[in-house]
C-alpha atoms as a PDB file:
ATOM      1  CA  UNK A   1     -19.815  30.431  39.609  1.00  0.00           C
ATOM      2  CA  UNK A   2     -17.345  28.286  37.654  1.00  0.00           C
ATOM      3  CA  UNK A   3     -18.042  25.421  35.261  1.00  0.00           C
ATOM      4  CA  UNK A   4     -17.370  22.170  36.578  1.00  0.00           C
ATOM      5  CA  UNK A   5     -14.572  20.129  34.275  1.00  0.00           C
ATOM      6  CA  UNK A   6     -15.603  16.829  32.357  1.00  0.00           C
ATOM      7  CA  UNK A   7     -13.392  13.541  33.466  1.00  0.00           C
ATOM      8  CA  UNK A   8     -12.204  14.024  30.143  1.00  0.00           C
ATOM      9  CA  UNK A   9     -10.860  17.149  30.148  1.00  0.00           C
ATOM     10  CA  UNK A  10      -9.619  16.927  34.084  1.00  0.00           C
ATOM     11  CA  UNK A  11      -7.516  14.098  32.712  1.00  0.00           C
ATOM     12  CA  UNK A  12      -6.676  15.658  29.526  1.00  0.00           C
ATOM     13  CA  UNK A  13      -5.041  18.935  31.452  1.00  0.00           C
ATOM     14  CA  UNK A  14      -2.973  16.279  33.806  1.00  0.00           C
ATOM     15  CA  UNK A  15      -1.155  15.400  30.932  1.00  0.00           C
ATOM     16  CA  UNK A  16       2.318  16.977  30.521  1.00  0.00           C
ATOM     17  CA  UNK A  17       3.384  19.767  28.031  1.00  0.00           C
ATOM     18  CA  UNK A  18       3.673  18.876  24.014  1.00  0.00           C
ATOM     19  CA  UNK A  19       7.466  18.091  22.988  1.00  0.00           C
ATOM     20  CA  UNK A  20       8.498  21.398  21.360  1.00  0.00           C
ATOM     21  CA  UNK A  21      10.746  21.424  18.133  1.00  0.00           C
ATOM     22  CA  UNK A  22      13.508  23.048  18.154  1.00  0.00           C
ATOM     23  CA  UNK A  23      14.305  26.177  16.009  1.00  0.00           C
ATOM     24  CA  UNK A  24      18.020  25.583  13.695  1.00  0.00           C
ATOM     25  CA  UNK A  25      18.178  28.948  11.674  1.00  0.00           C
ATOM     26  CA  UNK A  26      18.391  28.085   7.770  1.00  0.00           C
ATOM     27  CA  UNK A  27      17.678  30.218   4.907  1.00  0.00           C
ATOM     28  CA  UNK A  28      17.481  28.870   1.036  1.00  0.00           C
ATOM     29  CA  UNK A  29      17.436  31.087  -1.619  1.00  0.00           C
ATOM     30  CA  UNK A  30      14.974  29.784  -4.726  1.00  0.00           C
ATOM     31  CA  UNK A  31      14.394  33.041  -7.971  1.00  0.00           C
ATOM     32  CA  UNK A  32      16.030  35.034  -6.464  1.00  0.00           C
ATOM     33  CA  UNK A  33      14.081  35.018  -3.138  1.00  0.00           C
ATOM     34  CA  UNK A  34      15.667  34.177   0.052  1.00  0.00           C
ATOM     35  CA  UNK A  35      13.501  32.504   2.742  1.00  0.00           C
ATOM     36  CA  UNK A  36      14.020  31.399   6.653  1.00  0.00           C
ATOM     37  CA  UNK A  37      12.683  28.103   7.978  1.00  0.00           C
ATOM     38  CA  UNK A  38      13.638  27.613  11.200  1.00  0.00           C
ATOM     39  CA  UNK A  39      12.312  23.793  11.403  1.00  0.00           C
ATOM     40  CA  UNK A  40      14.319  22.746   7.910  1.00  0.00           C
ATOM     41  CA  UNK A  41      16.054  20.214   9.521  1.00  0.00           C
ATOM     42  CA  UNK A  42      12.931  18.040  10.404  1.00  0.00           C
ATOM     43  CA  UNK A  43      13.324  17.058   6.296  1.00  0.00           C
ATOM     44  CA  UNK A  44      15.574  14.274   6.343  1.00  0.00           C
ATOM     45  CA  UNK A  45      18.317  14.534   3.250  1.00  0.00           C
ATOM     46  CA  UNK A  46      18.402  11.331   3.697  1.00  0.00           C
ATOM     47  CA  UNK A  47      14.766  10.696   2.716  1.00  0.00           C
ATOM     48  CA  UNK A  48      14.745   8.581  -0.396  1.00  0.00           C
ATOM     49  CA  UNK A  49      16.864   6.061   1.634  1.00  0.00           C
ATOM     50  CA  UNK A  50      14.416   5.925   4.502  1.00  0.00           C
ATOM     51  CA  UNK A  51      11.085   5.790   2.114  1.00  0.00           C
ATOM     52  CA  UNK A  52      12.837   2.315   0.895  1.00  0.00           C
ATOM     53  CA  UNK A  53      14.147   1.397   5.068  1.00  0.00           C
ATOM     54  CA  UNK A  54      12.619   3.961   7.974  1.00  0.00           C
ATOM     55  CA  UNK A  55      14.895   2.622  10.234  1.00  0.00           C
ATOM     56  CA  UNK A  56      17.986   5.256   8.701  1.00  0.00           C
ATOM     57  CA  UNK A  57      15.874   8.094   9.470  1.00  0.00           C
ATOM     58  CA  UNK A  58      18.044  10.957  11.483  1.00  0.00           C
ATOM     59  CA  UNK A  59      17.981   9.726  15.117  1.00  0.00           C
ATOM     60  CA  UNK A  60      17.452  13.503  16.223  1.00  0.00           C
ATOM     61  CA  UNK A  61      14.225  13.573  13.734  1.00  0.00           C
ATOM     62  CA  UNK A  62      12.861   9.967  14.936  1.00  0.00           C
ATOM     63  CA  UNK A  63      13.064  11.173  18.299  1.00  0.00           C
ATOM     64  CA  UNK A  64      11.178  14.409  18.162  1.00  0.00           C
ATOM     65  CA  UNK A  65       8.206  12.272  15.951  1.00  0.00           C
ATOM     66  CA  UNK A  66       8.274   9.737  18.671  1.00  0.00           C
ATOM     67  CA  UNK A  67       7.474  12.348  21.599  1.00  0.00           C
ATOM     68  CA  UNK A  68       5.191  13.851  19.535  1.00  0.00           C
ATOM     69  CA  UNK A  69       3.235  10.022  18.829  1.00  0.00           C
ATOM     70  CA  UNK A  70       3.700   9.770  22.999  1.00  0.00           C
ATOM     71  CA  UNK A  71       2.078  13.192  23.487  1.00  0.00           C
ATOM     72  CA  UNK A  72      -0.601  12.116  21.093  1.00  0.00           C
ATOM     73  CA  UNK A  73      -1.288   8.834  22.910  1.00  0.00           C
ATOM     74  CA  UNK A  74      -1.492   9.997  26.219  1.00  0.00           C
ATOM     75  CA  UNK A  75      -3.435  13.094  25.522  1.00  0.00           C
ATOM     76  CA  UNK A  76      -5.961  10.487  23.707  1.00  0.00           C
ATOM     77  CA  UNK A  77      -6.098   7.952  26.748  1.00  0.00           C
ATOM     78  CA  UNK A  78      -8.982   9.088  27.616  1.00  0.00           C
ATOM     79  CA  UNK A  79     -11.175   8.460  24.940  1.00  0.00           C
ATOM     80  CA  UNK A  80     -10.127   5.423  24.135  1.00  0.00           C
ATOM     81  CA  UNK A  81     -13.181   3.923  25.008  1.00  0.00           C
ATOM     82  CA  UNK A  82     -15.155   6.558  23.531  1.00  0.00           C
ATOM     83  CA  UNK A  83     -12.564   5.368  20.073  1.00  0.00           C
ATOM     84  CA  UNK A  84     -13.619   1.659  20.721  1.00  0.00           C
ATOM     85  CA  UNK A  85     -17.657   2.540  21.125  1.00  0.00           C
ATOM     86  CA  UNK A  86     -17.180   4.772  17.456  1.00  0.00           C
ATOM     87  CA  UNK A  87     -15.110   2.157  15.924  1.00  0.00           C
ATOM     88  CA  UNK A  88     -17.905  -0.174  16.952  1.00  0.00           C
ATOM     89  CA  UNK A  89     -20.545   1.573  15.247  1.00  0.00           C
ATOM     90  CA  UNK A  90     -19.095   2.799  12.159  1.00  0.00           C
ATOM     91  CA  UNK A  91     -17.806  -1.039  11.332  1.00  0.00           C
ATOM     92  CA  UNK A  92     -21.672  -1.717  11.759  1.00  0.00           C
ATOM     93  CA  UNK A  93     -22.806  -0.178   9.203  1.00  0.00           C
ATOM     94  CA  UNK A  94     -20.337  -1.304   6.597  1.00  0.00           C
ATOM     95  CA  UNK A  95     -20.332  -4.418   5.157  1.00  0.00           C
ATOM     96  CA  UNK A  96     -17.659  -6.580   6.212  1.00  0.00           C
ATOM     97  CA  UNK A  97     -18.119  -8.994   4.098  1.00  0.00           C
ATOM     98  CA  UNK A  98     -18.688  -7.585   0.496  1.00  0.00           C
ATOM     99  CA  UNK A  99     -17.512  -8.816  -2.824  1.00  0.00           C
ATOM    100  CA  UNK A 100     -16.644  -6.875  -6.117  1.00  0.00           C
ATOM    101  CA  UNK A 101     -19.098  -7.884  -9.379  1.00  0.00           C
ATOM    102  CA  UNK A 102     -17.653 -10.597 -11.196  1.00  0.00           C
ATOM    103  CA  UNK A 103     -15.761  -9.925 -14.338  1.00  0.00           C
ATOM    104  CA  UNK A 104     -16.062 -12.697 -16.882  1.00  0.00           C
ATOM    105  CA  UNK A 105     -12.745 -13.713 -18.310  1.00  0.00           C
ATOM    106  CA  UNK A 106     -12.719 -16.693 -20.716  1.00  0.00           C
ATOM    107  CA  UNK A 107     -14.309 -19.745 -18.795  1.00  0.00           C
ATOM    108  CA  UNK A 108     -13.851 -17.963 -15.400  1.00  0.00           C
ATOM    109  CA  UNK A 109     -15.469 -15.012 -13.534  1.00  0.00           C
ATOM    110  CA  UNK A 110     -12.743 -13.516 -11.715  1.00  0.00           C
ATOM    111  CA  UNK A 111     -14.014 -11.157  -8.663  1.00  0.00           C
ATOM    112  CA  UNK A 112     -12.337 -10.051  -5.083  1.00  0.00           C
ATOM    113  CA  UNK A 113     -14.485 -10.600  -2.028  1.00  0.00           C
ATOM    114  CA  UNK A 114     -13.972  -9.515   1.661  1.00  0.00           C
ATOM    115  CA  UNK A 115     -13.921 -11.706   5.161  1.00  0.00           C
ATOM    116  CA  UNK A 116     -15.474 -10.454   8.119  1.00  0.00           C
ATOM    117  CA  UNK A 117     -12.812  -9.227  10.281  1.00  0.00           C
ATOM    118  CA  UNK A 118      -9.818  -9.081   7.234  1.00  0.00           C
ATOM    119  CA  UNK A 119      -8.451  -6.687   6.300  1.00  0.00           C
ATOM    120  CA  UNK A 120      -7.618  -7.212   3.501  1.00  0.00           C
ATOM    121  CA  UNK A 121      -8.819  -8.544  -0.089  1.00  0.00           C
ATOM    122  CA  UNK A 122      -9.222 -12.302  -1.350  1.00  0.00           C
ATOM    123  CA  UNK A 123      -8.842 -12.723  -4.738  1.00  0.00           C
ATOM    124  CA  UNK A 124     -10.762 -15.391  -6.538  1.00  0.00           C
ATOM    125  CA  UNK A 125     -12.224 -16.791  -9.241  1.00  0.00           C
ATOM    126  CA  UNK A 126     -14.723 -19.529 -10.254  1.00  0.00           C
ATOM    127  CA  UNK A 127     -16.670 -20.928 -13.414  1.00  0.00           C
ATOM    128  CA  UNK A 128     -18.352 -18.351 -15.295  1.00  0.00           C
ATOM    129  CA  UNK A 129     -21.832 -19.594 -15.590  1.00  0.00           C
ATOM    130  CA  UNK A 130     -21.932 -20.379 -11.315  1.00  0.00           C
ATOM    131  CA  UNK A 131     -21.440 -16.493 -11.229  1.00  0.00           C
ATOM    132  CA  UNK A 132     -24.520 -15.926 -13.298  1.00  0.00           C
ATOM    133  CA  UNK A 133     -27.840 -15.125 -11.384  1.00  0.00           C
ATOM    134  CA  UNK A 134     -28.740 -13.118  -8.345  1.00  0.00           C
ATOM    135  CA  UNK A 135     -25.853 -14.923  -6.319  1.00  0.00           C
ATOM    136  CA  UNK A 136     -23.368 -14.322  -4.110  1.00  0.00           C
ATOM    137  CA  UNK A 137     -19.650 -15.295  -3.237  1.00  0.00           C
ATOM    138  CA  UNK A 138     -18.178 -17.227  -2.702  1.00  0.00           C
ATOM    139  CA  UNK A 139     -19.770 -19.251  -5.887  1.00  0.00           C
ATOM    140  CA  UNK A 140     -19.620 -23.290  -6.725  1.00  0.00           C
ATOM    141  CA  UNK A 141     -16.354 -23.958  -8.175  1.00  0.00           C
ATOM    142  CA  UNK A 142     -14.877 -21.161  -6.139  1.00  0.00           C
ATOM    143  CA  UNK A 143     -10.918 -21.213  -6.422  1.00  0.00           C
ATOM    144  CA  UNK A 144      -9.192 -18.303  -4.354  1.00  0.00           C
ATOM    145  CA  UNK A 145      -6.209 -16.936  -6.173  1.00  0.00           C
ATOM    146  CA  UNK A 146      -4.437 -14.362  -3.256  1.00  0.00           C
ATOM    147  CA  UNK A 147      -5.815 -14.449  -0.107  1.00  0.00           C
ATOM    148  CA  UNK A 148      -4.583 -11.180   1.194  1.00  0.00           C
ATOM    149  CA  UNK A 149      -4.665 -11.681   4.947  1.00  0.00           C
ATOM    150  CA  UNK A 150      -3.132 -14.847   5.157  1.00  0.00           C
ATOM    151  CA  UNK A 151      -0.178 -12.721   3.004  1.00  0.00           C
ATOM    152  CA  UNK A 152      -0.103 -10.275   5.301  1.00  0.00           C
ATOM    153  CA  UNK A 153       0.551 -12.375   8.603  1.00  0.00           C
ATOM    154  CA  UNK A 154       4.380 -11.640   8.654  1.00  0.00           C
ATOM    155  CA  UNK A 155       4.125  -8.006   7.784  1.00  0.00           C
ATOM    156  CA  UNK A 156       3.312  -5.334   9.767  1.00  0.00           C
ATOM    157  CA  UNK A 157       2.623  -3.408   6.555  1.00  0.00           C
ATOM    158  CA  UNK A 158       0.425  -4.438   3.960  1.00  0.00           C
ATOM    159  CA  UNK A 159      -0.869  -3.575   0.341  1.00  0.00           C
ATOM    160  CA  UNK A 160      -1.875  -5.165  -2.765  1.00  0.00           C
ATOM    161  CA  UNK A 161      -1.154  -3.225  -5.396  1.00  0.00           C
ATOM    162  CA  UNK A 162      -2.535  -5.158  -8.595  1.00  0.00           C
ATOM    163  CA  UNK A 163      -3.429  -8.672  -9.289  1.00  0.00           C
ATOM    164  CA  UNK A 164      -4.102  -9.956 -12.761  1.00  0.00           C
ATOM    165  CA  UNK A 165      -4.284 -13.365 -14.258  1.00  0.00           C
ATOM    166  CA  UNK A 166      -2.378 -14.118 -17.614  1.00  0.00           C
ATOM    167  CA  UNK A 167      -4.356 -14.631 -20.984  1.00  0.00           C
ATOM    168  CA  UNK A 168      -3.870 -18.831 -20.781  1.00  0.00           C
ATOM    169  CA  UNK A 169      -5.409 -18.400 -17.227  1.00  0.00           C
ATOM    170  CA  UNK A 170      -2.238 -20.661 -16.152  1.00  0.00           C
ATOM    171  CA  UNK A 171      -0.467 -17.644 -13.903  1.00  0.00           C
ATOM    172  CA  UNK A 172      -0.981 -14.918 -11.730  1.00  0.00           C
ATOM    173  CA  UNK A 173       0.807 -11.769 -11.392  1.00  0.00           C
ATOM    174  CA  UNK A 174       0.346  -9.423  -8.483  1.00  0.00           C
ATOM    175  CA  UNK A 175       2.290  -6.767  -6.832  1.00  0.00           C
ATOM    176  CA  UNK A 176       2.458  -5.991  -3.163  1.00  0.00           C
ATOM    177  CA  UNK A 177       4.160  -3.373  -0.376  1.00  0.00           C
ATOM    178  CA  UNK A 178       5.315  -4.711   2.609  1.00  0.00           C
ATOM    179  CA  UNK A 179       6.508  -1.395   4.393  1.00  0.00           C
ATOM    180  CA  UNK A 180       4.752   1.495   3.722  1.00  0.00           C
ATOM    181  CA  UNK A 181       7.525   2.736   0.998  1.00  0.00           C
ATOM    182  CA  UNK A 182       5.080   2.412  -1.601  1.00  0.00           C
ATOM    183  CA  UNK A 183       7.929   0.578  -3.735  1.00  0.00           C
ATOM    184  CA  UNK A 184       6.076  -2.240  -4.781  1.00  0.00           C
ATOM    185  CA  UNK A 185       7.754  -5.794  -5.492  1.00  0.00           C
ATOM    186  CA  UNK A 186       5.718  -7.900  -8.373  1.00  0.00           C
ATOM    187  CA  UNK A 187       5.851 -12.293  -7.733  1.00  0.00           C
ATOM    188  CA  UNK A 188       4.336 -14.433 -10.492  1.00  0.00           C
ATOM    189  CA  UNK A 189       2.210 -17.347  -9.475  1.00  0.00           C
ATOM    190  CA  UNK A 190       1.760 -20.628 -11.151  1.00  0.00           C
ATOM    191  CA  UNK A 191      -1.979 -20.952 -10.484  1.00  0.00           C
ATOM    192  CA  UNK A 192      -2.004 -25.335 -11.126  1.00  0.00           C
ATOM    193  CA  UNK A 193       0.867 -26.061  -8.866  1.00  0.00           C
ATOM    194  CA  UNK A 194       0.406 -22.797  -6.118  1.00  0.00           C
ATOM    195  CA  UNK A 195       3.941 -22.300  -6.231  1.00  0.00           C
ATOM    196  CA  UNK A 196       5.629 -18.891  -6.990  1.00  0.00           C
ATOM    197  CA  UNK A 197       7.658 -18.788 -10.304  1.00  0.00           C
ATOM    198  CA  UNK A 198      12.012 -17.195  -9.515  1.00  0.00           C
ATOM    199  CA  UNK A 199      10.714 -14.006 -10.851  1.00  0.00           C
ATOM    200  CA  UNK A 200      10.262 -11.087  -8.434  1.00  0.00           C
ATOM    201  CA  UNK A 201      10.287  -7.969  -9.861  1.00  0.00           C
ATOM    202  CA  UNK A 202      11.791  -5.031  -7.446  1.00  0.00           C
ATOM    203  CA  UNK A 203      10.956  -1.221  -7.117  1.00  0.00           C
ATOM    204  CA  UNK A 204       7.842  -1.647  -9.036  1.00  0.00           C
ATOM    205  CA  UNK A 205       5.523   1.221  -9.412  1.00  0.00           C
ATOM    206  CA  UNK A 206       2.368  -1.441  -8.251  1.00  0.00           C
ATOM    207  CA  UNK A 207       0.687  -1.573 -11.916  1.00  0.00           C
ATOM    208  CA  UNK A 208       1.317  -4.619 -14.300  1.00  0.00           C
ATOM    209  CA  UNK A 209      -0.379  -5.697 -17.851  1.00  0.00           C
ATOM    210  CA  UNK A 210       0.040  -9.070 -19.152  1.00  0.00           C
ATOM    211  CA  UNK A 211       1.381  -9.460 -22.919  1.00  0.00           C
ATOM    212  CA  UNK A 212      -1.073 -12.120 -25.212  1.00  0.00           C
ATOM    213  CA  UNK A 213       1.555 -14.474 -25.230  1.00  0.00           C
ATOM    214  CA  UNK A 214       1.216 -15.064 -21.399  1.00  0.00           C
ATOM    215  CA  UNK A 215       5.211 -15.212 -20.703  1.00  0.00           C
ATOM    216  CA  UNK A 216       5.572 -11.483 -20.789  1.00  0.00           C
ATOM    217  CA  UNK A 217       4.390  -8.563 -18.327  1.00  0.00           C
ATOM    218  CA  UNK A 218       4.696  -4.836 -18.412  1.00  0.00           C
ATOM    219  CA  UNK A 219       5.099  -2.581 -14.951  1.00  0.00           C
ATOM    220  CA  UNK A 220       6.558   0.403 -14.199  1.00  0.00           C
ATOM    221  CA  UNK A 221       9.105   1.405 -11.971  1.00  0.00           C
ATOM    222  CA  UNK A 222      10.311   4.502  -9.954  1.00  0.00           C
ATOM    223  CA  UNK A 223      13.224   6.899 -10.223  1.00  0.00           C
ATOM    224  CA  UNK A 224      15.251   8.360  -7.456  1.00  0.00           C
ATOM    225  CA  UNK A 225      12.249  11.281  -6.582  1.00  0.00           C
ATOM    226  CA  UNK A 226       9.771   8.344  -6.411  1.00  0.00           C
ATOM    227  CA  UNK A 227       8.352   9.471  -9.951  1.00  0.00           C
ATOM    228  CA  UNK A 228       6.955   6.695 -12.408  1.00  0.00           C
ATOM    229  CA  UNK A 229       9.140   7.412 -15.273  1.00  0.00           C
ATOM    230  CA  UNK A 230       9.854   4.378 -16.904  1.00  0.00           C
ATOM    231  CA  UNK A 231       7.689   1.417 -18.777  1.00  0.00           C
ATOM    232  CA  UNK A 232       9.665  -2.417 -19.072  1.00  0.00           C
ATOM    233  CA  UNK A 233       9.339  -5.191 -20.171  1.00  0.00           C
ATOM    234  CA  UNK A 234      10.085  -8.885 -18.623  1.00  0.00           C
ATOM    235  CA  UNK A 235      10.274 -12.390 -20.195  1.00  0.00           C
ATOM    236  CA  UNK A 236       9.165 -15.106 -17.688  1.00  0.00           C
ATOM    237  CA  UNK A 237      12.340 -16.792 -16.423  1.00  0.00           C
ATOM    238  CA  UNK A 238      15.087 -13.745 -17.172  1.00  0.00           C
ATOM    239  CA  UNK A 239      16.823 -11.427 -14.880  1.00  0.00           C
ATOM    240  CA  UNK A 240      15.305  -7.832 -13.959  1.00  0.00           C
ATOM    241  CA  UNK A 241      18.839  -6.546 -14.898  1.00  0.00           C
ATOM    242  CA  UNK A 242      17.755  -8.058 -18.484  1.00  0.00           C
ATOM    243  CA  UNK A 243      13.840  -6.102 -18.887  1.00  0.00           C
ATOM    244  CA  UNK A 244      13.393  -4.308 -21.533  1.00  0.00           C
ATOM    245  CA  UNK A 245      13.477  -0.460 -21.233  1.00  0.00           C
ATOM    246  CA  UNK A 246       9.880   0.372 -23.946  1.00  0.00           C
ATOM    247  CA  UNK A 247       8.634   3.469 -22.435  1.00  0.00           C
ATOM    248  CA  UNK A 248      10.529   6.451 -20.419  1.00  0.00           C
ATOM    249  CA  UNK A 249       8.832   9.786 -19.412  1.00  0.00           C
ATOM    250  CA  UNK A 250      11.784  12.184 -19.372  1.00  0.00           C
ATOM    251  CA  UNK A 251       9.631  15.434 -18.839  1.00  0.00           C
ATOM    252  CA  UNK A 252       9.619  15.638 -15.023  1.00  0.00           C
ATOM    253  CA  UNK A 253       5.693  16.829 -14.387  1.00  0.00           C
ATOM    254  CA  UNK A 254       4.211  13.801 -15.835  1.00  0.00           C
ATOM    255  CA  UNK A 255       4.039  10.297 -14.564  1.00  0.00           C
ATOM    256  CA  UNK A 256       3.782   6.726 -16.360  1.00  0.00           C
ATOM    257  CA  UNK A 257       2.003   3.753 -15.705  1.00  0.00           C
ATOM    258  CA  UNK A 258       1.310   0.317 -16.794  1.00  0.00           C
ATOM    259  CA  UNK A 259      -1.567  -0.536 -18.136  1.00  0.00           C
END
């Protein structure tokens, strides 16, 4: 007597045959030892360009990861329900909307909270002594600094990579990544007005310090392997092309980072 099939798996063996990569002899020789890979040519020479814009990736390459997402999709049809009803019940026992402990900072308590249903973090702040007690956010006097899913409503990629206020409490730097590349881009916000300062600060490694003068930050950026290597400095109101080189890590198996 044979075992009857689940839906599942009736539905699962309907599904056509995984895309199969093809096999392009190559052989690289590294101390003195020479080696065969066969499936070399799914690495993309090109990939340092296409970390920074995916859309240059090798058509032939794109194409087999493509069938391979299809494959993946359709063999997973059938569970999608099943996905939805986990999904469900995982998010339940997290809470949505949780907050980080505040972090007094002068004559403001500076925290990040989360929204039920965002995805993403809201940074705020408010007056130190409403965030004393057994409270919660958001707190009287609550001012929200970033809110990250109203940033995020253009992208289809989003991350915030660091967010600190300056020392005078007057501006607010932050660094985000808007597709994936993990090249981060730093904007400087003038916290009385809400308006973004002409600064924007490009292949930023996603950390930043403020200096005590509160007109100077520190970040660190990436070289051509996607290593951070180098420390700068930037005056509020100057060109990137004018930052100050302080810090570079020459030796290639370390990495650098601001603060």
């Amino acid at each position: 007597m044979s075992a009857s099939r689940s839906p599942l798996s009736s539905k699962a063996a309907a599904i056509a045959a995984p895309p199969v990569a093809a096999r392009k002899p190559h052989t690289y020789s590294l101390h003195g030892v020479t080696r065969s890979d066969d499936y070399a040519w799914l690495r993309d020479d090109n990939w340092r360009e296409v970390m920074r814009d995916p859309s240059v990736l090798d058509r032939e390459i794109r194409a087999y990861l493509e069938a391979e997402n299809a494959y993946t999709d359709a063999a997973m049809a059938p569970t999608e329900a099943l996905q939805a009803e986990l999904f469900e019940e995982m998010k339940a026992r997290i809470k949505e909307d949780d907050s980080s402990v505040p972090s007094p900072d002068g004559a403001f308590a500076y925290y990040q909270r989360f929204l039920t249903g965002g995805q993403h973090p809201v940074f705020c702040r408010c007056p130190v002594a409403a965030a004393s007690g057994t409270a919660e956010p958001p707190f009287p006097g609550e001012e929200i600094l970033l809110d990250g899913n109203r940033e995020s409503e253009d992208t289809s990629f989003f991350r915030v990579g660091a967010c600190m206020q300056s020392p005078n409490h007057r501006l607010l730097a932050y660094s985000v990544d808007t597709n994936g590349s993990e090249r981060f881009r730093i904007f400087v916000k003038d916290l009385e007005t809400g308006s973004l300062l002409g600064d924007a600060l490009e292949d930023a490694q996603g950390s930043l310090v403020w200096a005590q003068d509160g007109q100077t930050l520190f970040y660190t950026t990436l070289d051509e392997e996607h290593r951070p290597s180098k420390v700068f400095r930037h005056r509020l109101g100057s060109a990137q092309s004018d930052d100050v080189l302080v810090y570079e890590e020459a030796n290639p198996g370390f990495f650098v980072r601001s603060p």
